[in-house]
N, C-alpha and C. Protein backbone atom coordinates (compact mmCIF):
# COMPACT_ATOMS: atom_id res chain seq x y z
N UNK A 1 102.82 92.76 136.75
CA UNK A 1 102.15 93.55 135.73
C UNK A 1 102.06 95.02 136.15
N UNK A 2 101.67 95.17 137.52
CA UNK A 2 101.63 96.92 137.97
C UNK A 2 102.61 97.39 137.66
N UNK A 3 104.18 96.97 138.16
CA UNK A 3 105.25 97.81 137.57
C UNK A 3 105.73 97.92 136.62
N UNK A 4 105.43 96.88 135.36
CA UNK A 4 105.52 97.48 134.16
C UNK A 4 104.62 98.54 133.50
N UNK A 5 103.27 98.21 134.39
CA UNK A 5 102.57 99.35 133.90
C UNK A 5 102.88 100.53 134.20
N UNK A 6 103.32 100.89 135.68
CA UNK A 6 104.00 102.16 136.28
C UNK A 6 105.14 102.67 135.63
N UNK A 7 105.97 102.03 134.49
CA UNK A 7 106.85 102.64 134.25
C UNK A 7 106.42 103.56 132.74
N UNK A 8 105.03 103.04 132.62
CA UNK A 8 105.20 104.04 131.89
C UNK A 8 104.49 105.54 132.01
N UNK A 9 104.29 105.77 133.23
CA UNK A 9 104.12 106.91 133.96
C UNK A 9 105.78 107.72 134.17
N UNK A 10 105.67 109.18 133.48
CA UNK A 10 106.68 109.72 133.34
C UNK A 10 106.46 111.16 134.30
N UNK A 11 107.68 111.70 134.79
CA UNK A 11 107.57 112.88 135.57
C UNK A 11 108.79 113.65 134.80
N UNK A 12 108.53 115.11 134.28
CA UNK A 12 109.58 115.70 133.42
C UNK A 12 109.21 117.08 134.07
N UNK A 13 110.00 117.96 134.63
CA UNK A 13 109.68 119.52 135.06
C UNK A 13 109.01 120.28 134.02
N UNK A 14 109.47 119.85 132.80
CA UNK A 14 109.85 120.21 131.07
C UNK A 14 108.08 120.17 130.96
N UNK A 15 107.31 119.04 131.05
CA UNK A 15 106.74 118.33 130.50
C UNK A 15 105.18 118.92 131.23
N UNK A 16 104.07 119.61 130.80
CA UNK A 16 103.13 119.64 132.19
C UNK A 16 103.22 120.11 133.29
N UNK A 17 104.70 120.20 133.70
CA UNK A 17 104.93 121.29 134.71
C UNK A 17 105.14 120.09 136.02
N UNK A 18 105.76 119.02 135.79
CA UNK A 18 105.98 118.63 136.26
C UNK A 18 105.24 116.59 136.52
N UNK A 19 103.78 117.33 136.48
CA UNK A 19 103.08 115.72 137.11
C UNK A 19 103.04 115.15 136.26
N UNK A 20 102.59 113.88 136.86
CA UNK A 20 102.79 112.62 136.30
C UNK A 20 101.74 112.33 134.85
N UNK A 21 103.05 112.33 133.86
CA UNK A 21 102.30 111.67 132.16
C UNK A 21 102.45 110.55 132.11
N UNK A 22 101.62 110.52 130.97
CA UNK A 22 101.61 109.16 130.71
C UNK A 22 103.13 108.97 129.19
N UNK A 23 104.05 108.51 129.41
CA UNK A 23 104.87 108.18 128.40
C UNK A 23 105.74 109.39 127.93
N UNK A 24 105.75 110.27 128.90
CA UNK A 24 105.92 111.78 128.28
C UNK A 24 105.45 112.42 127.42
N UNK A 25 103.64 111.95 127.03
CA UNK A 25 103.31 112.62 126.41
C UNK A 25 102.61 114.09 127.11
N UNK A 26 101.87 114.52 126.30
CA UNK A 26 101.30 116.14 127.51
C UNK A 26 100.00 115.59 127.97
N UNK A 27 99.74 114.46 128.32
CA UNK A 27 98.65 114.16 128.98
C UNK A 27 98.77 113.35 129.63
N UNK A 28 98.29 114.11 131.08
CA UNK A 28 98.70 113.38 132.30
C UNK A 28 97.52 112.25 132.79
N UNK A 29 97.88 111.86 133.75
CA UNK A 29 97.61 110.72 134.79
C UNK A 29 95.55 111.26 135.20
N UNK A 30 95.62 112.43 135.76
CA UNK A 30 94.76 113.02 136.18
C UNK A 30 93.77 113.16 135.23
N UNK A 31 94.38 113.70 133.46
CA UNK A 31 93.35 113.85 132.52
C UNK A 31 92.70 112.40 132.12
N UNK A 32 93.58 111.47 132.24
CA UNK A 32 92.90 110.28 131.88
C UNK A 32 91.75 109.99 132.97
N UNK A 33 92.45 109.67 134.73
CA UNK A 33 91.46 108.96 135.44
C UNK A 33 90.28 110.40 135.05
N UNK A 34 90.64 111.66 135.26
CA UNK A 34 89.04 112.20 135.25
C UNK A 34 88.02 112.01 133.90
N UNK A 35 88.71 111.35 132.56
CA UNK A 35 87.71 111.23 131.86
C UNK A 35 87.17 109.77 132.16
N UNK A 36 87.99 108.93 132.90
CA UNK A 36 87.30 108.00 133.22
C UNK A 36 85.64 108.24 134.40
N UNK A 37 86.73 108.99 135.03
CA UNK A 37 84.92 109.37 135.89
C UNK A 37 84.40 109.96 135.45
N UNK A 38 83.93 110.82 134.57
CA UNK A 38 83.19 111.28 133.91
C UNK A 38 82.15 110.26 132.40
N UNK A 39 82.87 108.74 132.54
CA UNK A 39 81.71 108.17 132.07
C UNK A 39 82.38 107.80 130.50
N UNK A 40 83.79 108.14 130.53
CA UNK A 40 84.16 108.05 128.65
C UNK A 40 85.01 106.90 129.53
N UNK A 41 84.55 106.04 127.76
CA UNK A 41 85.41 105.09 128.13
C UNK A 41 86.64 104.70 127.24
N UNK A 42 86.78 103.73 127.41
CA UNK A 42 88.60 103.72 127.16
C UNK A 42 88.93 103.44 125.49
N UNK A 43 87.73 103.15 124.65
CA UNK A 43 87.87 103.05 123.67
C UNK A 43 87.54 105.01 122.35
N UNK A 44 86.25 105.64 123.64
CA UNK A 44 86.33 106.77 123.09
C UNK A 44 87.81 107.83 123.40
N UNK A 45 88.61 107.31 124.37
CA UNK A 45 89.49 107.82 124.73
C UNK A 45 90.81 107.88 123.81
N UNK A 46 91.26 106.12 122.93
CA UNK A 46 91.57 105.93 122.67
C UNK A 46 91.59 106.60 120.96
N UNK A 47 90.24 106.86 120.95
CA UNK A 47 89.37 107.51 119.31
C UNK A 47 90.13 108.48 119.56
N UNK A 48 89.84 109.60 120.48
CA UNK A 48 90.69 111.01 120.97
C UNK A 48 91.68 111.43 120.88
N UNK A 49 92.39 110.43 121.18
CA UNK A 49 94.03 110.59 121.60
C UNK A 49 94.61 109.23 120.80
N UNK A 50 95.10 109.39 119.70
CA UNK A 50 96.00 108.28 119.24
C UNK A 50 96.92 107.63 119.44
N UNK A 51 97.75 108.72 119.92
CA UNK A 51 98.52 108.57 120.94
C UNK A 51 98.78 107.65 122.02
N UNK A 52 97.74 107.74 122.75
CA UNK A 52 97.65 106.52 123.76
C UNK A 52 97.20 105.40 123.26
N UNK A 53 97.52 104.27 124.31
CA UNK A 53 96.94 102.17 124.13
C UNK A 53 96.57 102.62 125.86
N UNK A 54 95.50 101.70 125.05
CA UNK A 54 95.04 100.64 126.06
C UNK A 54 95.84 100.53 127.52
N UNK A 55 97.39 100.14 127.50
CA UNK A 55 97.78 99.96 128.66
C UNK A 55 98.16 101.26 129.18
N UNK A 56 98.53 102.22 129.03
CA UNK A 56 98.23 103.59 129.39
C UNK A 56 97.66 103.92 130.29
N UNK A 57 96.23 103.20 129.64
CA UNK A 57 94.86 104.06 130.91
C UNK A 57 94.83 103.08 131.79
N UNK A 58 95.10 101.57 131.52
CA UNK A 58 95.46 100.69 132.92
C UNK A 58 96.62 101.27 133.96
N UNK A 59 97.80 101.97 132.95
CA UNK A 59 99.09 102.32 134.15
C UNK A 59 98.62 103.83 134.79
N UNK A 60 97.40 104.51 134.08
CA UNK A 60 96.98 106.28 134.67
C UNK A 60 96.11 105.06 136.35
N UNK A 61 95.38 104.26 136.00
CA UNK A 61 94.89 103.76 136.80
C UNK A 61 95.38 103.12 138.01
N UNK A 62 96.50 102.46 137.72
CA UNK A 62 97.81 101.79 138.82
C UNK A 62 97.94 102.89 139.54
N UNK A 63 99.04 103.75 138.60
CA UNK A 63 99.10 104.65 139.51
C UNK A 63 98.42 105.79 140.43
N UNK A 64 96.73 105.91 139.81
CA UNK A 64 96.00 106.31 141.00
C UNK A 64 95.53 105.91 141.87
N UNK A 65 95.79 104.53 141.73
CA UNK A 65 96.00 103.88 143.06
C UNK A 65 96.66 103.89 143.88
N UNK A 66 97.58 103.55 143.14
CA UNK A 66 99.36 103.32 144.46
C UNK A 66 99.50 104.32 145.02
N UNK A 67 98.87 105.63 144.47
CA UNK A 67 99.09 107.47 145.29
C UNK A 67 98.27 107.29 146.19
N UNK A 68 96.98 106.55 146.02
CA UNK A 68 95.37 106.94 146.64
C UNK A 68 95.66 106.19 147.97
N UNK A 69 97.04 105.27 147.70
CA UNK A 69 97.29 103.83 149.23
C UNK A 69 98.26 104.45 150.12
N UNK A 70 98.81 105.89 149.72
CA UNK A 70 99.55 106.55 150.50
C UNK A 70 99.05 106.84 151.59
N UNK A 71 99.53 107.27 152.65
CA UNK A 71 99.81 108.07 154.43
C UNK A 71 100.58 109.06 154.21
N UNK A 72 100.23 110.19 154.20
CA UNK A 72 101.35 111.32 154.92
C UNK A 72 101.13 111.50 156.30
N UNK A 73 102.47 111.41 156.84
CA UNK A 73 102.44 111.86 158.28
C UNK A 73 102.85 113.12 158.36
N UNK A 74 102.01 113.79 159.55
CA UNK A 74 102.33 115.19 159.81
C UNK A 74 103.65 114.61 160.94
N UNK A 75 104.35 115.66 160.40
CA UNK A 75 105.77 116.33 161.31
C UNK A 75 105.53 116.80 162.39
N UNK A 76 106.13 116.18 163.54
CA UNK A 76 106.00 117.17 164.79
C UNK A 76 107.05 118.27 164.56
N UNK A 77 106.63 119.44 165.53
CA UNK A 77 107.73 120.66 165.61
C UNK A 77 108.69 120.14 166.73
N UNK A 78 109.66 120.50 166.30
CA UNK A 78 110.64 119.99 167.24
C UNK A 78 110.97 120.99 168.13
């Protein structure tokens, strides 16, 4: 189920300037999870933006996960 949800997370240079939308529309990953923390929920979201379903704000959510489970390693200088 996560990777169908992840695919519909889109990255376009074109699009937002790059980060991650949802479906290629102009609203990204970030605008969704932050109206989620801010207490709106997924049905006033849905009122908002017609645009988006339901599985949308489950795949803005996947994928702030799967980023949030990352490691960057620092580079040694060689």
């Amino acid at each position: 189920m996560t990777e169908q949800l992840l695919r519909r997370i889109t990255h376009d240079p074109q699009v937002m300037g790059g980060r991650p939308c949802i479906r290629g529309l102009r609203v990204t990953v970030g605008t969704v999870v932050g109206l989620l923390a801010a207490s709106r929920s997924v049905e006033e979201m849905l009122r908002a933006c017609p645009s988006l379903e339901r599985d949308d704000v489950l795949a803005a959510l996947a994928y702030a996960a799967w980023r949030a489970a990352e490691h960057d390693l620092p580079l040694k200088a060689s």
